[in-house]
Protein backbone atom coordinates (compact mmCIF):
# COMPACT_ATOMS: atom_id res chain seq x y z
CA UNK A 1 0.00 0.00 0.00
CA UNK A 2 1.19 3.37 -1.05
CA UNK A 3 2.62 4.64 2.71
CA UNK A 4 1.74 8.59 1.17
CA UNK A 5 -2.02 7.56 0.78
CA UNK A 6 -4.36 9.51 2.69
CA UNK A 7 -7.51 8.46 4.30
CA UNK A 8 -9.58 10.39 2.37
CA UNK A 9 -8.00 9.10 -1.03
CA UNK A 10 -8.62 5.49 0.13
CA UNK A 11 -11.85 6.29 0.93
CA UNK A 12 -12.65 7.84 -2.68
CA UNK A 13 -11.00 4.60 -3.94
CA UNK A 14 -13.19 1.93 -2.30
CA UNK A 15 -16.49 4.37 -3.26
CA UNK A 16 -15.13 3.66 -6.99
CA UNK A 17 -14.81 0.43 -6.51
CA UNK A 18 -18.15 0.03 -4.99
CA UNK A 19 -19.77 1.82 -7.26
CA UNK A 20 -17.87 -0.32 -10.44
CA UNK A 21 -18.91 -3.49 -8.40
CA UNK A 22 -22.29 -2.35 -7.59
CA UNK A 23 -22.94 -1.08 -11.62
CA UNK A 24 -21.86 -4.62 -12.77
CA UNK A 25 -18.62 -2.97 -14.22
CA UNK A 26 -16.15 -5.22 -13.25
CA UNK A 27 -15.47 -8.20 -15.65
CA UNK A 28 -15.21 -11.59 -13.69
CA UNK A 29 -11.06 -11.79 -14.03
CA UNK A 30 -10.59 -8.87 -12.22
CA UNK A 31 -13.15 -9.07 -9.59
CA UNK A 32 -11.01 -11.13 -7.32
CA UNK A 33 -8.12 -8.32 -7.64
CA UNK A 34 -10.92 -5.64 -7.08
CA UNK A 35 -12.22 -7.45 -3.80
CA UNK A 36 -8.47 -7.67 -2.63
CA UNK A 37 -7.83 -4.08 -3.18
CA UNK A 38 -10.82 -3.01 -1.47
CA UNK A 39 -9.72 -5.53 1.31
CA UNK A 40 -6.58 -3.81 1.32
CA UNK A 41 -8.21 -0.59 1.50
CA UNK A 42 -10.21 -1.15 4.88
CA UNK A 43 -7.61 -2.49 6.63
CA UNK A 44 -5.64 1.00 5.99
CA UNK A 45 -8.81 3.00 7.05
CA UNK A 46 -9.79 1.11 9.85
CA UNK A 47 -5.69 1.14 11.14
CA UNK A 48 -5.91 4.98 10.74
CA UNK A 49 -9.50 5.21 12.30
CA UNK A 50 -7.83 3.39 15.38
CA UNK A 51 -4.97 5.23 15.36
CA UNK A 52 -6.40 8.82 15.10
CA UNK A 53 -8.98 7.54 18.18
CA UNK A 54 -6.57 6.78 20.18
CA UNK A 55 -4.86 10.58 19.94
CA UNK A 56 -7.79 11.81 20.58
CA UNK A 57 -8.53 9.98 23.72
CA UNK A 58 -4.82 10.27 24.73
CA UNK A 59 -5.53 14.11 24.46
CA UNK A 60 -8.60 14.13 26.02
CA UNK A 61 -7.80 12.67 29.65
CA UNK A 62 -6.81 14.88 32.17
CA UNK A 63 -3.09 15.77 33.01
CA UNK A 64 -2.00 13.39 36.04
């Protein structure tokens, strides 16, 4: 996975490949490389997702 990729980018990139997927778009020898991608694409949004909630509630307790 591209390490300069940005959440929102992956985001816009699984919406196209839902939407390809979804119109009946993709032919049958590249749905399996589609799905993987997308796959792919998750994990990195759910890893950021974890990571930016765990700033946040890092930032949020109080100063000991």
């Amino acid at each position: 996975m591209n390490k300069e990729l940005t959440y929102e980018a992956a985001m816009q990139r699984l919406e196209a490949l839902a939407r390809e997927m979804e119109a009946g778009q993709v032919p049958i020898d590249e749905l399996a490389a589609k799905l993987q991608e997308a796959q792919q694409l998750l994990r990195f949004c759910q890893d950021k997702l974890t990571k930016a909630d765990a700033e946040v509630q890092k930032l949020l307790q109080p100063n000991e």
